[in-house]
Protein backbone atom coordinates (compact mmCIF):
# COMPACT_ATOMS: atom_id res chain seq x y z
CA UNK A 1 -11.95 -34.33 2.36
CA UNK A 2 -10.30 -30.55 2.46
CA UNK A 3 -7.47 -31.93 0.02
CA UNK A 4 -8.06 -29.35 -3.11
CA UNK A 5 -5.30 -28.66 -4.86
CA UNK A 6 -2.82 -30.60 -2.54
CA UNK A 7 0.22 -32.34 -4.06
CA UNK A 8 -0.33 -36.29 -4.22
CA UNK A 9 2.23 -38.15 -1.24
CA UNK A 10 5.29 -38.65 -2.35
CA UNK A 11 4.63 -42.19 -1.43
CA UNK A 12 2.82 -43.20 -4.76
CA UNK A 13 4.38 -45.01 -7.30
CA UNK A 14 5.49 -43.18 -10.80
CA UNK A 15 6.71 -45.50 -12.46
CA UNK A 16 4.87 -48.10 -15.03
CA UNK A 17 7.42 -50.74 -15.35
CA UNK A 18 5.58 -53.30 -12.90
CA UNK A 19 6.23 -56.30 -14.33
CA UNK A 20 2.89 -57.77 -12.47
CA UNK A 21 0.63 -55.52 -12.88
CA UNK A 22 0.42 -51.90 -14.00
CA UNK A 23 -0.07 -49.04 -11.83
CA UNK A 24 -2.43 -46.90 -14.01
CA UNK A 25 -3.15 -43.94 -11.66
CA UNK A 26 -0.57 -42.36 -11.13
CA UNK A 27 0.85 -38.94 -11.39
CA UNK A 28 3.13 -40.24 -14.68
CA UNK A 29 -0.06 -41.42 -16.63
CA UNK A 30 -2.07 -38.50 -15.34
CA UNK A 31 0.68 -36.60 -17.22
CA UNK A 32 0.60 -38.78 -20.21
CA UNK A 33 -2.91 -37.80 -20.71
CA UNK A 34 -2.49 -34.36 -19.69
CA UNK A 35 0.23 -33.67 -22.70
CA UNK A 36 -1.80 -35.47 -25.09
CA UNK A 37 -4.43 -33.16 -24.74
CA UNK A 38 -5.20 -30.67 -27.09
CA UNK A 39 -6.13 -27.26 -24.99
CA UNK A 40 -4.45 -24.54 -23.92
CA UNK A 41 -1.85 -24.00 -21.35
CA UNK A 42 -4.53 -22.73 -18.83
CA UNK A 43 -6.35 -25.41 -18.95
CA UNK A 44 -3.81 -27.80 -19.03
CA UNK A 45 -3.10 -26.49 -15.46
CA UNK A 46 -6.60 -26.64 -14.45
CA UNK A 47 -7.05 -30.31 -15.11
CA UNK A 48 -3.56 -31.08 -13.33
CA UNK A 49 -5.25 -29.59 -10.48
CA UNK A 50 -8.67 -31.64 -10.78
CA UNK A 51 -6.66 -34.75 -11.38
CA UNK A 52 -4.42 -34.38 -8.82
CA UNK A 53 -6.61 -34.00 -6.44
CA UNK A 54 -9.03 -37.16 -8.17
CA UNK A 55 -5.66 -39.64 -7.61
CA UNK A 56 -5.40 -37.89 -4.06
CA UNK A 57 -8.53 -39.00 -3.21
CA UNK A 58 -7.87 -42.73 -4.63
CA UNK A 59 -5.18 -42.97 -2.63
CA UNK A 60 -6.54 -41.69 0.42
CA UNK A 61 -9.24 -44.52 0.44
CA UNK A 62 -7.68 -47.13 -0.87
CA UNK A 63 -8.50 -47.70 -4.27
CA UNK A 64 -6.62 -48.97 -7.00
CA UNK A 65 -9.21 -50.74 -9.32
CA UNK A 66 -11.94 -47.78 -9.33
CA UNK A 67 -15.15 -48.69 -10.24
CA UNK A 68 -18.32 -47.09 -11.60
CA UNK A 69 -19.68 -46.50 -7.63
CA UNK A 70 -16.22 -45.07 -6.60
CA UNK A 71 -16.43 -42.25 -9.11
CA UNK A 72 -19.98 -41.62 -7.90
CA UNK A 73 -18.56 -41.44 -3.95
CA UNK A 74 -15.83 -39.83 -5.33
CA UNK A 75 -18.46 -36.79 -6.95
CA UNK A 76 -20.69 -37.11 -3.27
CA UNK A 77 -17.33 -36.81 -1.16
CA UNK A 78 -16.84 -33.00 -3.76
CA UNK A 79 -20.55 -31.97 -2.79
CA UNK A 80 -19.78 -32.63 0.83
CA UNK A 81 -16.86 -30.39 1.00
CA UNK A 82 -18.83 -27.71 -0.07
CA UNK A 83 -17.82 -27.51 -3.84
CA UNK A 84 -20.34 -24.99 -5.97
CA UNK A 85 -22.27 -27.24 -8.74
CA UNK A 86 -20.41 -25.63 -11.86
CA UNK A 87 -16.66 -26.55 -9.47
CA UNK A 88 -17.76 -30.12 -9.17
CA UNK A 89 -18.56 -30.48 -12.90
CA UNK A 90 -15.65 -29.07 -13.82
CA UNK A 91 -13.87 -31.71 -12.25
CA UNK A 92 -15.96 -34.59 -13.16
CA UNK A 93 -15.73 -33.46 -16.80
CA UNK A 94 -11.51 -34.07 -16.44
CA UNK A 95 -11.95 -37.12 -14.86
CA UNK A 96 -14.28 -38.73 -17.27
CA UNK A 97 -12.09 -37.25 -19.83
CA UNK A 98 -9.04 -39.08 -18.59
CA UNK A 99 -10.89 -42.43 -18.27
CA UNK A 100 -12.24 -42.01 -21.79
CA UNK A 101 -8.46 -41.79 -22.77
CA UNK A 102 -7.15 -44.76 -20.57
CA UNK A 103 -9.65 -46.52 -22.44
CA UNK A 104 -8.85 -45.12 -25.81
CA UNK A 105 -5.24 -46.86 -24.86
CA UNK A 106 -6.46 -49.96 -23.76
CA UNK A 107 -5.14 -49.66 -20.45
CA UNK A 108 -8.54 -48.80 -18.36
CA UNK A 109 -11.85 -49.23 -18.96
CA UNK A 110 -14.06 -46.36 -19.04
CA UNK A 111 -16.23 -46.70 -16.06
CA UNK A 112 -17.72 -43.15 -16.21
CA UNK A 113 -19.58 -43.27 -18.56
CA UNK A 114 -23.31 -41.78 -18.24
CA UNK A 115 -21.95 -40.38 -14.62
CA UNK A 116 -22.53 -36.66 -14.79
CA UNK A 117 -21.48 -33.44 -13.49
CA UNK A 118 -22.88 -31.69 -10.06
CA UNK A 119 -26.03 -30.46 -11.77
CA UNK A 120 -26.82 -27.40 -14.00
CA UNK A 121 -27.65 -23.98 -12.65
CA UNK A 122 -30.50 -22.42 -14.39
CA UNK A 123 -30.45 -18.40 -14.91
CA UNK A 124 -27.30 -15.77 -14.19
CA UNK A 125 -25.73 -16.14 -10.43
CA UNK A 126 -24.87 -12.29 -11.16
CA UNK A 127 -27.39 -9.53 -11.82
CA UNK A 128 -27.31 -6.58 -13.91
CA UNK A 129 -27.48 -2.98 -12.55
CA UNK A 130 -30.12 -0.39 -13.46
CA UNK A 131 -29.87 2.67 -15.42
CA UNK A 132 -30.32 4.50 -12.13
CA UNK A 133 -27.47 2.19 -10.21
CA UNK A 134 -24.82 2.79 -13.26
CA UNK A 135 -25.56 6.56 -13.38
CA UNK A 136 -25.27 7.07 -9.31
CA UNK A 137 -22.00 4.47 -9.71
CA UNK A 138 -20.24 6.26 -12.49
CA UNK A 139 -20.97 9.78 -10.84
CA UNK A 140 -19.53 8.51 -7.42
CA UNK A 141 -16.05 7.89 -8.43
CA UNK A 142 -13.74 10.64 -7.36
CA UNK A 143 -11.78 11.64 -10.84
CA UNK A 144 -9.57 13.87 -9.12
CA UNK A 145 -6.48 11.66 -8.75
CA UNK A 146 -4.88 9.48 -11.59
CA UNK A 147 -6.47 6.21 -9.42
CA UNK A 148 -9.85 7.72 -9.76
CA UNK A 149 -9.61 8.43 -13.13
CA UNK A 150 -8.15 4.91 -14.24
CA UNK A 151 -10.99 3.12 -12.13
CA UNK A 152 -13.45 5.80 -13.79
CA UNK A 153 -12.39 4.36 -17.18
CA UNK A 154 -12.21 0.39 -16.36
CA UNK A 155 -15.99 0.56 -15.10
CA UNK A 156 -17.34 2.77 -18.13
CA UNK A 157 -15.35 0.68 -20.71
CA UNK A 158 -17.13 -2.84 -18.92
CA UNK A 159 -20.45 -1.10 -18.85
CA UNK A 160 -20.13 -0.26 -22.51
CA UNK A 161 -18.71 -3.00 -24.34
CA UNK A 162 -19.05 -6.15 -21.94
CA UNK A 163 -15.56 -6.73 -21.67
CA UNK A 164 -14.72 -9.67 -19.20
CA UNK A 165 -12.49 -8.76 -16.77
CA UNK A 166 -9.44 -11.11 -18.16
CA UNK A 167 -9.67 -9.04 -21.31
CA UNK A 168 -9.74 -5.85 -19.84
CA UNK A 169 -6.52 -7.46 -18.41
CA UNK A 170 -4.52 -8.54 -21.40
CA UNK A 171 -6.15 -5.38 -23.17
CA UNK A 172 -2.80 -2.89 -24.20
CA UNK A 173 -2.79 0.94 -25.35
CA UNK A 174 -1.59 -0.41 -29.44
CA UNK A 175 -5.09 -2.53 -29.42
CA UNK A 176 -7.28 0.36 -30.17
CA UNK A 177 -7.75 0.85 -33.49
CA UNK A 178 -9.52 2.46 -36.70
CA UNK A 179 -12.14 0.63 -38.42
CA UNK A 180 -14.84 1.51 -40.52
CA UNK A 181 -14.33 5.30 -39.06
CA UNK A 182 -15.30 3.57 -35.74
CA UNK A 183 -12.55 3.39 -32.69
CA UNK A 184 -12.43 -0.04 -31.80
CA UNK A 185 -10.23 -2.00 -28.96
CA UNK A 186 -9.27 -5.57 -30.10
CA UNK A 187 -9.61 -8.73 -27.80
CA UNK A 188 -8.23 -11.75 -26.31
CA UNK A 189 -11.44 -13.23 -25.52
CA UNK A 190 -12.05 -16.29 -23.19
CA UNK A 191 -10.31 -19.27 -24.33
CA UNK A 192 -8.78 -17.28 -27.02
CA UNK A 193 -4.84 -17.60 -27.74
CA UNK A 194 -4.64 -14.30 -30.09
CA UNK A 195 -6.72 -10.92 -29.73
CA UNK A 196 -9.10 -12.08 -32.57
CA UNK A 197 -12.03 -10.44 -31.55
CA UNK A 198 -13.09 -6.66 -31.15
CA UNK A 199 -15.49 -4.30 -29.07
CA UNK A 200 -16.68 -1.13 -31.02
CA UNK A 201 -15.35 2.39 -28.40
CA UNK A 202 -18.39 4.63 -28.36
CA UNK A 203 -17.37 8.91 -27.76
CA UNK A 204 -18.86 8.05 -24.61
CA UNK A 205 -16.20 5.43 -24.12
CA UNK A 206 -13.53 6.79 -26.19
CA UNK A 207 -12.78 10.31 -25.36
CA UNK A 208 -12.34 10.05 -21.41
CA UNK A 209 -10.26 6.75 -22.59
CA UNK A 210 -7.84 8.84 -24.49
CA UNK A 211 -7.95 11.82 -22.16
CA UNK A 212 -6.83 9.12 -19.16
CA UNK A 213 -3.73 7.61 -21.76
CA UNK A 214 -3.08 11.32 -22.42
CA UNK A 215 -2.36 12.16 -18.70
CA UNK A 216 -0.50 8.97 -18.09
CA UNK A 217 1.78 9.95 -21.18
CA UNK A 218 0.95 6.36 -21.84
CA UNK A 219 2.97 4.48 -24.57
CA UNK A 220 1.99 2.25 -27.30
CA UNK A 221 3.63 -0.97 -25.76
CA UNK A 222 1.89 -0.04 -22.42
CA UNK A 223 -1.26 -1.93 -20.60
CA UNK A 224 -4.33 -0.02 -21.17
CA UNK A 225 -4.75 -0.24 -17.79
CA UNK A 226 -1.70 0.03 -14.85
CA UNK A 227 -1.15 0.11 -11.02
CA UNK A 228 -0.59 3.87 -9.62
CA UNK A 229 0.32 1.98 -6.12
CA UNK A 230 4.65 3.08 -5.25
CA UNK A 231 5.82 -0.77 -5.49
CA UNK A 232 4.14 -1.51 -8.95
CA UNK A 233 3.51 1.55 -10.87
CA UNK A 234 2.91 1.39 -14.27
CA UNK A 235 2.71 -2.77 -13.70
CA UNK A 236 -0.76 -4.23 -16.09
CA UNK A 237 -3.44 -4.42 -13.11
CA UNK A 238 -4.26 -8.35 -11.89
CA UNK A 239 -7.89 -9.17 -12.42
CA UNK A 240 -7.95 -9.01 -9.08
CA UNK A 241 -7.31 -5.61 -8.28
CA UNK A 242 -9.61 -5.06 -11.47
CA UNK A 243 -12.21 -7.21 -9.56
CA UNK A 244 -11.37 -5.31 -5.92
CA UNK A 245 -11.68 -2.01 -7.82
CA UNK A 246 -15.36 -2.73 -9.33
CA UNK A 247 -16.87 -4.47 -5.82
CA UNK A 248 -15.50 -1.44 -3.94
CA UNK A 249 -17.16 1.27 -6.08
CA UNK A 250 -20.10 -0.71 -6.26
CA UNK A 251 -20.05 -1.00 -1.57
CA UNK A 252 -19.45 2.88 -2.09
CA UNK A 253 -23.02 3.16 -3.24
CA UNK A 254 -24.31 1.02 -0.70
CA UNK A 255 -24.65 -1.61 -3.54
CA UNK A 256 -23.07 -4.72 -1.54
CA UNK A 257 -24.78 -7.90 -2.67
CA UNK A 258 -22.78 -11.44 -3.92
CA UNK A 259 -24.54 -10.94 -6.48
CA UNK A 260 -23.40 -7.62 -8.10
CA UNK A 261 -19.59 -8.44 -8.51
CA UNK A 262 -17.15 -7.22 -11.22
CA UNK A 263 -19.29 -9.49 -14.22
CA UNK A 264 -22.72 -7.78 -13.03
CA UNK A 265 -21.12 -4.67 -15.60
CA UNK A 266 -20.74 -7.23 -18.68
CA UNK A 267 -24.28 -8.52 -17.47
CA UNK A 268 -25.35 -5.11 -17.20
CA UNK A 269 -24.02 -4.04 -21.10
CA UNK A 270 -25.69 -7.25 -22.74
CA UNK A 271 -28.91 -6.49 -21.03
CA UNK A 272 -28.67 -2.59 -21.48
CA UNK A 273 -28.23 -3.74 -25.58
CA UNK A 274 -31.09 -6.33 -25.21
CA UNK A 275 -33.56 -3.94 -23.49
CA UNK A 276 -32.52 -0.95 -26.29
CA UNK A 277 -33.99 -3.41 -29.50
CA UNK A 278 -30.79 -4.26 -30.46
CA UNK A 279 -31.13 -7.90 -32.79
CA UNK A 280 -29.52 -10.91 -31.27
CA UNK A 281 -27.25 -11.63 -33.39
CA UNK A 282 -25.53 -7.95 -32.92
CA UNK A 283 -25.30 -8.73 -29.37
CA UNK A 284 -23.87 -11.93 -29.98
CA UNK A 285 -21.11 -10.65 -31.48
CA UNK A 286 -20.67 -7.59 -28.49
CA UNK A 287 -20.54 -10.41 -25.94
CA UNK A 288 -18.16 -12.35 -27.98
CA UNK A 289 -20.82 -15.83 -27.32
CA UNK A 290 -19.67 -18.44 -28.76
CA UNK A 291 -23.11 -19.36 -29.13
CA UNK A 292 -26.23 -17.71 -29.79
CA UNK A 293 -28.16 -20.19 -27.07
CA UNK A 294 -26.09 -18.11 -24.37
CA UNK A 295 -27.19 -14.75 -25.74
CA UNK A 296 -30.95 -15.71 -25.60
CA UNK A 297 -30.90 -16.72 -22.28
CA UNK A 298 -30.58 -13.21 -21.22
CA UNK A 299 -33.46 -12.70 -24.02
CA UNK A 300 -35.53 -15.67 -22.05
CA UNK A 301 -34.82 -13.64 -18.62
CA UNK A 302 -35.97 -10.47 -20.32
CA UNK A 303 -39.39 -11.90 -21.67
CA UNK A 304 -39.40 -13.58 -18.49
CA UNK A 305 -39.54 -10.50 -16.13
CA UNK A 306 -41.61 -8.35 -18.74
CA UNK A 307 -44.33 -11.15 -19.76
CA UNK A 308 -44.41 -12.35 -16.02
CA UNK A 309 -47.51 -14.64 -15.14
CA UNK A 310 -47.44 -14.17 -11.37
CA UNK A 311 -48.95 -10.15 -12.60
CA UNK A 312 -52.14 -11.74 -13.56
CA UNK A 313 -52.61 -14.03 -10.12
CA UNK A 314 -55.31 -12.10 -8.68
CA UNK A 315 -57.56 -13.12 -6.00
């Protein structure tokens, strides 16, 4: 069913004046829906593409009146294209969305309800490092060129404060800050539309932070973080090349695993925190969570690994 993200055929209707009938899935309605949503831009875009490729799919077999069954093929035909668990909820959770606002119109029933998503996935895909593995990675990254340094500070600052890599993207020089006499770096955490949230700057974190802006003569107005490639110096880093950066220091130890990526450092703070005694509720607020339940799995995994029942197995 390779059809992600593909634009629907040109071929299919748009417009809702049928005086028979009404074509309800279309791309016009999908928009309807889509503007009377309440989320952000981002996500606006996201569900375009899940529904999009949803009415793709509908056309492509045939259906016009879907039925309770068709969404379930619809959520087998995502598993057989190879679609991760957490992708095929994703796009289940627009699509019963949108049916639960065709009905809220009265122009569809909502035949998706109690249909769920492609099935939880217990634990972290992603695994922290060890004190040993951040010590040998931070020690192997050669500070003597302005790359070096730069890529130096991105991986400290992520193993310090948990930062996701999106908001060590949006992060700027004029978001560090004074408060309380602590150096702080204000955030535009996930979801967020304003930098609302903050990330206390350790010495540790702070001083080779400030000793990098120094070097790059680095202005207020500036990313915290910028390309030293010719064809987009000074340009704010992608997440990618903030991503590309992290998984190639991490190969240059001989650390090469899919799962120890770019979020194994903001796995690798929370844990660090959790291991030092540090209360829950303190690391709540490092990791920015909007709930506590997401904290204490990392707690659970702890208590897990340390209280482990397979030690007293003997035979």
């Amino acid at each position: 069913m390779k059809a992600q993200f593909q634009s629907m055929p040109n071929s299919i209707p748009i417009s809702l004046q049928i005086q028979t009938k009404p074509r309800i899935f279309t791309s016009d309605v999908a928009s309807r829906f889509i503007n009377d949503t309440d989320v952000t831009d981002k996500s606006k875009k996201g569900y375009t593409n899940a529904l999009t490729q949803f009415l793709y799919w509908l056309g492509e077999n045939g259906i016009t009146e879907p039925k309770r069954e068709d969404i379930l093929s619809y959520k087998e035909a995502l598993k057989a294209d190879g679609l991760k668990p957490n992708t095929i909820t994703a796009y289940i959770v627009v699509v019963k969305k949108f049916f639960s606002w065709l009905e809220s119109i009265r122009l569809y029933d909502n035949v998706t309800n109690g249909i769920k998503g492609g099935g939880a996935v217990n634990g972290f895909l992603k695994d922290p490092l060890t004190t040993d593995q951040v010590r040998l990675l931070l020690a192997s990254i050669d500070k003597s060129k302005p790359d070096g340094v730069r890529n130096f500070n991105i991986i400290n600052l992520m193993l310090h404060t948990a930062l996701r890599t999106i908001e060590v993207v949006r992060a700027d020089v004029s978001d560090m800050a004074i408060k309380s006499d602590r150096h702080i770096l204000y955030v535009q955490g996930k979801g967020r539309v304003e930098k609302d949230e903050l990330v206390v700057l350790t010495d540790t974190v702070y001083n080779p932070l400030m000793s990098y802006l120094g070097n790059r003569k680095a202005q207020q107005e500036e990313p915290l973080f910028t390309s030293e490639a010719n064809r987009s110096k000074g340009q704010r880093l992608t997440g990618y090349a903030i991503s590309h950066i992290v998984k190639s220091a991490l190969r240059g130890i001989n650390l090469d695993s899919d799962r120890l990526t770019c979020h194994s450092l903001r796995h690798t703070a929370i844990t660090k925190a959790l291991l030092n005694k540090a209360e829950l509720r303190d690391v709540q607020a490092m990791a920015r969570h909007r709930v506590i339940t997401t904290t204490t799995r990392y707690a659970h995994d702890l208590d897990r690994i340390n209280n482990a029942a397979e030690t007293l197995v003997t035979y």
